[in-house]
C-alpha atoms as a PDB file:
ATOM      1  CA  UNK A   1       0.190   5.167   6.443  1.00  0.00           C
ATOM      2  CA  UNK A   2      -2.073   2.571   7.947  1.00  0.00           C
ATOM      3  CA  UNK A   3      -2.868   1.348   4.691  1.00  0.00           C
ATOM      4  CA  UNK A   4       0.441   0.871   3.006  1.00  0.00           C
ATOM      5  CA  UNK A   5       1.618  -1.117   6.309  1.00  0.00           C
ATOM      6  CA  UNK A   6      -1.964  -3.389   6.029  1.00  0.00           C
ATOM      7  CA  UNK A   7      -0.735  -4.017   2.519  1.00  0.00           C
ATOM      8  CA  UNK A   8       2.894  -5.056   3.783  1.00  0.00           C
ATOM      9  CA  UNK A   9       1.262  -7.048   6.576  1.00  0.00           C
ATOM     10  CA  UNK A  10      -0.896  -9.102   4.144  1.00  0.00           C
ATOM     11  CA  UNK A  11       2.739 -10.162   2.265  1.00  0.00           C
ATOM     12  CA  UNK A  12       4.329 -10.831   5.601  1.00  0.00           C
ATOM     13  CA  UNK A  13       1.600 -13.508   6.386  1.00  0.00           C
ATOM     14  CA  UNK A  14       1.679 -14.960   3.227  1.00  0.00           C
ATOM     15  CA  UNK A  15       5.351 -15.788   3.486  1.00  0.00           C
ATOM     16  CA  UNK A  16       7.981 -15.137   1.460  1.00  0.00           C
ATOM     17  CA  UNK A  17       7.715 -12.850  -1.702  1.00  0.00           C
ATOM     18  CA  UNK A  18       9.183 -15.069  -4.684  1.00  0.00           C
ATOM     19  CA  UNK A  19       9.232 -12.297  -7.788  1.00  0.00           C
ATOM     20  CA  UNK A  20       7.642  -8.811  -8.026  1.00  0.00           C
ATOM     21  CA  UNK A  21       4.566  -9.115  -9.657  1.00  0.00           C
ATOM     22  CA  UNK A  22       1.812  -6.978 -11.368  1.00  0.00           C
ATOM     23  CA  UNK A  23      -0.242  -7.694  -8.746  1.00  0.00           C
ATOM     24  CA  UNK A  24       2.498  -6.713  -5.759  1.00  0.00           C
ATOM     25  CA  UNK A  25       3.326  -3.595  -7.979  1.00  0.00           C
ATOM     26  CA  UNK A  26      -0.034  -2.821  -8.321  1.00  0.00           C
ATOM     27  CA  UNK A  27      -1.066  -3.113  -4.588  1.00  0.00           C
ATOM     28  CA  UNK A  28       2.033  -1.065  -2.886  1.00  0.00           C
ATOM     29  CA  UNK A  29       1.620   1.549  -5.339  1.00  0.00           C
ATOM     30  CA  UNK A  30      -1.093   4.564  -6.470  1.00  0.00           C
ATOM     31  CA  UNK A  31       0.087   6.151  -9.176  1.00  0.00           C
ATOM     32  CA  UNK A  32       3.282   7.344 -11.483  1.00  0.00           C
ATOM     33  CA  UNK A  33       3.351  10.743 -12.601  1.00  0.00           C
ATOM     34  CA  UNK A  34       6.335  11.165 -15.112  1.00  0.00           C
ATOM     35  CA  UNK A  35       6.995  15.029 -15.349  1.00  0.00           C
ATOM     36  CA  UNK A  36       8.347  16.940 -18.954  1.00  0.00           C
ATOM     37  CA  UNK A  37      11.887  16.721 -20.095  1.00  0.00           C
ATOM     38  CA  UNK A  38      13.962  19.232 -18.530  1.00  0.00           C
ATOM     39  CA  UNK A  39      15.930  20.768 -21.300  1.00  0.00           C
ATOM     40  CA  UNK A  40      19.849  20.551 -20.025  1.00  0.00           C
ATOM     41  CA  UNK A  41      19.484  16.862 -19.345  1.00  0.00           C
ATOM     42  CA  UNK A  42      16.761  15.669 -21.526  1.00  0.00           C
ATOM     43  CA  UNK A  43      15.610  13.214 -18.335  1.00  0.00           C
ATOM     44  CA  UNK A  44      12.479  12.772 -16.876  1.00  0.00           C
ATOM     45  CA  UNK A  45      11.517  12.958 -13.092  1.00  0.00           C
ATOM     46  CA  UNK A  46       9.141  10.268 -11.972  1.00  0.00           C
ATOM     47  CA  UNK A  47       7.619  10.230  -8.943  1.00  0.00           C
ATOM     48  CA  UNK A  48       5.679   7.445  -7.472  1.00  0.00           C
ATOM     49  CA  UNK A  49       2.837   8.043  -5.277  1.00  0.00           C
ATOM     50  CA  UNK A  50       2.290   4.777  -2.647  1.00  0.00           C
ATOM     51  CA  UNK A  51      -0.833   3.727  -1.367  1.00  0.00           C
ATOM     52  CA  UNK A  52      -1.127   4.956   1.897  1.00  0.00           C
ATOM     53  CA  UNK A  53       1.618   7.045   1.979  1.00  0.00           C
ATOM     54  CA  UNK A  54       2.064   9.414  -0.960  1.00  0.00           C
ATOM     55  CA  UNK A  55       5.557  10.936  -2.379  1.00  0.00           C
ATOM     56  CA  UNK A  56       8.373   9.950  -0.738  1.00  0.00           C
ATOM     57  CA  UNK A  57      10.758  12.179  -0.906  1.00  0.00           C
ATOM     58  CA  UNK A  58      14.211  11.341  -2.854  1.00  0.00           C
ATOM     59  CA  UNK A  59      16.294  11.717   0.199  1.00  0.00           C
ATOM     60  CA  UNK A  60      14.091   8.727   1.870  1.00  0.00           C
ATOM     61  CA  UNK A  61      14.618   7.039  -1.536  1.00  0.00           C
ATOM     62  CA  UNK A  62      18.291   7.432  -1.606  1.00  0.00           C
END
């Protein structure tokens, strides 16, 4: 987790975050994985791995 908080300290001194960015995006997070359809819903399950941190589970999301 030390990671994911150096990236959130590097914001914090930096001021104020405007807009999300590429770049913003692209630093808090590691990787999307999007999973198959599930057939009664048709939807698809991301899940988004952060840097330093991994899945977070939905409850934590929610």
């Amino acid at each position: 987790m030390k990671g994911f908080f150096d990236v959130v300290d590097s914001y914090c001194t930096k001021g104020e975050i405007g807009e999300l960015t590429k770049e913003i995006v692209e630093d808090f997070i590691d990787h999307i994985v999007i999973s198959q359809e599930k057939k009664a819903d048709g939807k698809r399950q991301p899940k988004i791995y952060f840097r330093g941190i991994g899945l977070l589970s939905e409850d934590v999301l929610r």
